[in-house]
C-alpha atoms as a PDB file:
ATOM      1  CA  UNK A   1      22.722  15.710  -2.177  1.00  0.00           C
ATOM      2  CA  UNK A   2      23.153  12.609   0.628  1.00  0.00           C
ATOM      3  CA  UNK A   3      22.548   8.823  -0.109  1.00  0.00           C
ATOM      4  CA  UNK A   4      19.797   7.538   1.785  1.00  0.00           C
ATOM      5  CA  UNK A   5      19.289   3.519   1.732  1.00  0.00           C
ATOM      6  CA  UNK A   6      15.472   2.286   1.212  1.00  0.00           C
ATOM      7  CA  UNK A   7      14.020  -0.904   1.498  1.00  0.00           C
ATOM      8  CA  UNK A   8      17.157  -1.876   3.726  1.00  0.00           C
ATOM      9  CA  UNK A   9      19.198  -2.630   0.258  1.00  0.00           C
ATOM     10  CA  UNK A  10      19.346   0.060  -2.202  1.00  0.00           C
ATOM     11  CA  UNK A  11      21.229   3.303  -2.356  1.00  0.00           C
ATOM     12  CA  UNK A  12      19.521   6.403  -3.884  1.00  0.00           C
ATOM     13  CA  UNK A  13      20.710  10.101  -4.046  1.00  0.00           C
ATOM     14  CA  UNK A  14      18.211  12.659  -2.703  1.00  0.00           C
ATOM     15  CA  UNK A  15      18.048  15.852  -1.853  1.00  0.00           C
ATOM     16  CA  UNK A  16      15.053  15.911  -0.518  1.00  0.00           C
ATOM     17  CA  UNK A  17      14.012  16.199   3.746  1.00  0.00           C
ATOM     18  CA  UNK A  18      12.906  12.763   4.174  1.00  0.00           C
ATOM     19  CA  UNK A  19      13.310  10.540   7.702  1.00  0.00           C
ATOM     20  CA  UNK A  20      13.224   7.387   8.289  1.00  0.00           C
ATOM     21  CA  UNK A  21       9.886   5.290   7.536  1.00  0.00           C
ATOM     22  CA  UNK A  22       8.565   7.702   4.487  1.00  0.00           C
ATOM     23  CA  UNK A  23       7.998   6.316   1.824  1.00  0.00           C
ATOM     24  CA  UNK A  24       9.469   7.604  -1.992  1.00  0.00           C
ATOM     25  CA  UNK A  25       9.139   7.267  -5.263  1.00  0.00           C
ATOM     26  CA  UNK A  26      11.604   5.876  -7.276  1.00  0.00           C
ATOM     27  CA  UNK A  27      13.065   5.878 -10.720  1.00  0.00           C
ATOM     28  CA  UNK A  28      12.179   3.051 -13.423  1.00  0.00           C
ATOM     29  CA  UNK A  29      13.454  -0.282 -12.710  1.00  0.00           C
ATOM     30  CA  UNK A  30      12.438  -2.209 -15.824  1.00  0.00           C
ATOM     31  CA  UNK A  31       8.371  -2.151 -14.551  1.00  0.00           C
ATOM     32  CA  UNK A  32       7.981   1.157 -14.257  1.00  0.00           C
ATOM     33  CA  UNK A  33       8.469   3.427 -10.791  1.00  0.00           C
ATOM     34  CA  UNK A  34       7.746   2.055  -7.604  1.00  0.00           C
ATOM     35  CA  UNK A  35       7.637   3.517  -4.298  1.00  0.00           C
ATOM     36  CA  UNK A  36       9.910   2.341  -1.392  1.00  0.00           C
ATOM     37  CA  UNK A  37      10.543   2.858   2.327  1.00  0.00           C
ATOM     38  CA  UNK A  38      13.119   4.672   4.067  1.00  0.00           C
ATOM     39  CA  UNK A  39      15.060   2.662   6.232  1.00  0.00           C
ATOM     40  CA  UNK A  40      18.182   4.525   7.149  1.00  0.00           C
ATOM     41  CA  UNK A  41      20.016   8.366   5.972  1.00  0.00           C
ATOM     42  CA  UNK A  42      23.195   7.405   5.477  1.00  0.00           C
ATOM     43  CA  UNK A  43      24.553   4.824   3.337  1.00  0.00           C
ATOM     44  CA  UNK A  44      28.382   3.032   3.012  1.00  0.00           C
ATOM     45  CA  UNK A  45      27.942   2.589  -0.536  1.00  0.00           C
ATOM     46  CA  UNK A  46      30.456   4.384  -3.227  1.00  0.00           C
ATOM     47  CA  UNK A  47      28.809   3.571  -6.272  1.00  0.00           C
ATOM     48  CA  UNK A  48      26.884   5.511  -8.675  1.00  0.00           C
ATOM     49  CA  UNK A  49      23.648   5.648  -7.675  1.00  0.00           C
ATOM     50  CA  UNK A  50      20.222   6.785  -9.007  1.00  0.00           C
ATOM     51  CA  UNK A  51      18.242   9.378  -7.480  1.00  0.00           C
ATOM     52  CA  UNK A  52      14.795   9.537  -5.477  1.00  0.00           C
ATOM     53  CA  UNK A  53      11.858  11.148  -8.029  1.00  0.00           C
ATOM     54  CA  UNK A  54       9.754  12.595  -4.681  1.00  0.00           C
ATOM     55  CA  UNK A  55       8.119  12.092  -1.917  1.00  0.00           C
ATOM     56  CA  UNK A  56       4.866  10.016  -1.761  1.00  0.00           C
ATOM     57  CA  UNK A  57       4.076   9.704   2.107  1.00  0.00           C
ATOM     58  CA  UNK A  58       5.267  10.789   5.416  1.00  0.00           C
ATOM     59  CA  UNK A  59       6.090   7.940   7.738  1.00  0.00           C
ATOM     60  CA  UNK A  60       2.821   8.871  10.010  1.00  0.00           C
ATOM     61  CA  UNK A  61       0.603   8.827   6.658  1.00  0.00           C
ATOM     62  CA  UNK A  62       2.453   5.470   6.270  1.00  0.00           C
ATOM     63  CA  UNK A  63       1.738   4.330  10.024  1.00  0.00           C
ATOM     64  CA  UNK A  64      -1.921   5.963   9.872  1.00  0.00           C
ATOM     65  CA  UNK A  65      -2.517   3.440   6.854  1.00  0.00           C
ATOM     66  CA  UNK A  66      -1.029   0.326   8.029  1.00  0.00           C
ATOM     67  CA  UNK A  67      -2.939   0.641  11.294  1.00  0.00           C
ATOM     68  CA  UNK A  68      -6.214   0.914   8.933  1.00  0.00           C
ATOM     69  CA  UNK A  69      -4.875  -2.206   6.744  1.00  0.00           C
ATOM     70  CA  UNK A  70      -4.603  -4.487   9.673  1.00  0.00           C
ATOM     71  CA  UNK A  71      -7.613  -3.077  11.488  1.00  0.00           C
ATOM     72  CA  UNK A  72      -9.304  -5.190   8.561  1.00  0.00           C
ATOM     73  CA  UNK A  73     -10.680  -8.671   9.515  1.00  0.00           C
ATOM     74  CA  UNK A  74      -9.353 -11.157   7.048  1.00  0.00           C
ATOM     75  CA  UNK A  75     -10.809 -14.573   7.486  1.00  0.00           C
ATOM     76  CA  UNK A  76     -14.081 -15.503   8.870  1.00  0.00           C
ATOM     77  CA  UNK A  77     -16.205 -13.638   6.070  1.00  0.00           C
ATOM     78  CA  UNK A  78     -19.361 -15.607   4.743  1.00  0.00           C
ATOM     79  CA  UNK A  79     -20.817 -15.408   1.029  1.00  0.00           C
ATOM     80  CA  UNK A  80     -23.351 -12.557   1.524  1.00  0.00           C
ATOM     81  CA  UNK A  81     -22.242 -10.952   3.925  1.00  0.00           C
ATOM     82  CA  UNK A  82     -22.432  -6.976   4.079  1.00  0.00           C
ATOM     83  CA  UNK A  83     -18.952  -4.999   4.803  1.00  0.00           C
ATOM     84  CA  UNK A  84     -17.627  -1.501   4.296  1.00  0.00           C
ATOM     85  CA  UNK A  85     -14.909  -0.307   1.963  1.00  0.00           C
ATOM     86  CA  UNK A  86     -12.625   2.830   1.748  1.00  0.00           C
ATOM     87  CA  UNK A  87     -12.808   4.584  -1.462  1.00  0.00           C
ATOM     88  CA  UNK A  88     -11.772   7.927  -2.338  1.00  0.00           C
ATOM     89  CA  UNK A  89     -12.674   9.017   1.793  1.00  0.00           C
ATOM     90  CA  UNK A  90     -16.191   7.432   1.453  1.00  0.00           C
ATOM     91  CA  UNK A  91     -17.090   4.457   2.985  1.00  0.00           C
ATOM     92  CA  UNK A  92     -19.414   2.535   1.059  1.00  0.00           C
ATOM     93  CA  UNK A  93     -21.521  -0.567   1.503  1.00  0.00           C
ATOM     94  CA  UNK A  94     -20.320  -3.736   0.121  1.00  0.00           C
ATOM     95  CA  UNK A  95     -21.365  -7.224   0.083  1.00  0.00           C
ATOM     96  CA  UNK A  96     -19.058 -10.595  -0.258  1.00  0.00           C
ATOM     97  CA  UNK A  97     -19.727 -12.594  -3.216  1.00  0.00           C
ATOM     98  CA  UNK A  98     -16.818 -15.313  -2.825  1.00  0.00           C
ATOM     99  CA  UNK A  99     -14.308 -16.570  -0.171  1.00  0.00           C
ATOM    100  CA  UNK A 100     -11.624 -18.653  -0.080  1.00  0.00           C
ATOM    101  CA  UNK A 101     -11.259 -21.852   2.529  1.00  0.00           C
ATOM    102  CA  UNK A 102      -9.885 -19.659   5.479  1.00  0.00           C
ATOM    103  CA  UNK A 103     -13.105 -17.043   4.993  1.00  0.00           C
ATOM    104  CA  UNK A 104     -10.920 -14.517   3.407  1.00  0.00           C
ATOM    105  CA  UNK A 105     -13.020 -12.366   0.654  1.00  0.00           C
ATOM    106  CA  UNK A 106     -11.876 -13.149  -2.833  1.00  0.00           C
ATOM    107  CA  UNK A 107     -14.856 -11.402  -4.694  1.00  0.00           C
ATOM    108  CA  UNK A 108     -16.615  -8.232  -3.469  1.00  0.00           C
ATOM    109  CA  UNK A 109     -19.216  -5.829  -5.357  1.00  0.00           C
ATOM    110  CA  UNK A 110     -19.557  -2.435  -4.341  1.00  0.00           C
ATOM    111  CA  UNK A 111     -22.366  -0.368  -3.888  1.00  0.00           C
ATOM    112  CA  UNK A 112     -20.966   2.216  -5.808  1.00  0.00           C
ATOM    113  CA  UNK A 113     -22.356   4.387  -8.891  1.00  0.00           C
ATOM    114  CA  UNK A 114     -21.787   2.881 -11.240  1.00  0.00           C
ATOM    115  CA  UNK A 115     -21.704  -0.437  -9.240  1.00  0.00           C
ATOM    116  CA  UNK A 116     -18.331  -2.310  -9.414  1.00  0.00           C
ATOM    117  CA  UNK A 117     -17.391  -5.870  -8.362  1.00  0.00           C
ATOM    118  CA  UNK A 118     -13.328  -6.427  -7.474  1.00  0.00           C
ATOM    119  CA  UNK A 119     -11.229  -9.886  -7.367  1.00  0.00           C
ATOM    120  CA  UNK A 120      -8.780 -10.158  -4.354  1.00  0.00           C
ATOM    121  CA  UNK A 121      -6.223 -12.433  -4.402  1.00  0.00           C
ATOM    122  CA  UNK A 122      -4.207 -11.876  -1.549  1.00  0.00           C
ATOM    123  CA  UNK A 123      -5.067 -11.213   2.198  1.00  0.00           C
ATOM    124  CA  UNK A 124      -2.528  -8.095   1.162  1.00  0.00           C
ATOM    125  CA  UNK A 125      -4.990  -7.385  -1.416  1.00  0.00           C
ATOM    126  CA  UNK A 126      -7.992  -7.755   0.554  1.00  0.00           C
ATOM    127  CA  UNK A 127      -6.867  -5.720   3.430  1.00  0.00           C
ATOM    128  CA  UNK A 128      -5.603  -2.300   0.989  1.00  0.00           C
ATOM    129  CA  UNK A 129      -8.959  -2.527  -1.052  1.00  0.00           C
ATOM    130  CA  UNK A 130     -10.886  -2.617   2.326  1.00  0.00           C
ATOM    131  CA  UNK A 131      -8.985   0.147   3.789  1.00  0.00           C
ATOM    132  CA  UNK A 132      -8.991   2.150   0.389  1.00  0.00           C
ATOM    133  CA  UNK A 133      -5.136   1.971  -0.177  1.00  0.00           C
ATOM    134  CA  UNK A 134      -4.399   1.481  -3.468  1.00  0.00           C
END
C-alpha cells in the first residue's frame, strides 16, 4: 500500500498501479464519490488516510478527452444553428435553441430517439455535453 496525493492536496492509500495524470475514484466525502486526478506518488503526509475505490481513466483516456473538450467551439453559436454532439460513440445532429450574450449554447435539443433537449450552464458544461463526457 503507498500514499499517492491527488488533486495536488489530498492523501489517499492505494494499492493500485496508477501514474501520474489518471484519474480515480474516491471514497464518500459527504456528496457522494468523486473522481480525482493524480498529481504526484509519493506523499509527506503521516496521517491516517482513506483509500482510493479504483481506477476510472488512464491519463491518455484523460488527455484524449480534454483534447475533444476544448476542440469544442464555445462562443459564436446562433439560435438555430445545427451542431454535432457525442453520445454514447454516436455523433448525432443537434440544433441550438438558446445562447447566452458571448454566443455560448445554453439550450440544445438532440436529434435523438426519443428526442431530448439539455440546459448548459457553463462553457464547462457545454464543452463535456458536446464532446459526450459526462
Amino acid at each position: 500500500m503507498r500514499r499517492i496525493v491527488v488533486e495536488g492536496r489530498y492523501t489517499y492509500e492505494t494499492a493500485l498501479d496508477v501514474d501520474v495524470g489518471d484519474e480515480v475514484i474516491l471514497p464518500d466525502s459527504g456528496i457522494g464519490q468523486w473522481i480525482g486526478t493524480v498529481t504526484a506518488l509519493t506523499s509527506d503526509y503521516r496521517g491516517t488516510c482513506r483509500r482510493v475505490i479504483g481506477l476510472a481513466r488512464r491519463r491518455a483516456e484523460v488527455e484524449e478527452r480534454e483534447i475533444a473538450r476544448q476542440a469544442i467551439r464555445i462562443g459564436g453559436w446562433r439560435p438555430g444553428e445545427p451542431c454535432e454532439v457525442r453520445r454514447d460513440g454516436l455523433t448525432l445532429s443537434a440544433t441550438v435553441v438558446e445562447v447566452n450574450a458571448h454566443g455560448r449554447p445554453t439550450h440544445v435539443e438532440v436529434d435523438s430517439d426519443p428526442p431530448s433537449s439539455v440546459y448548459l450552464g457553463s462553457a464547462a458544461a457545454w464543452r463535456d455535453f458536446a464532446a459526450g463526457i459526462g
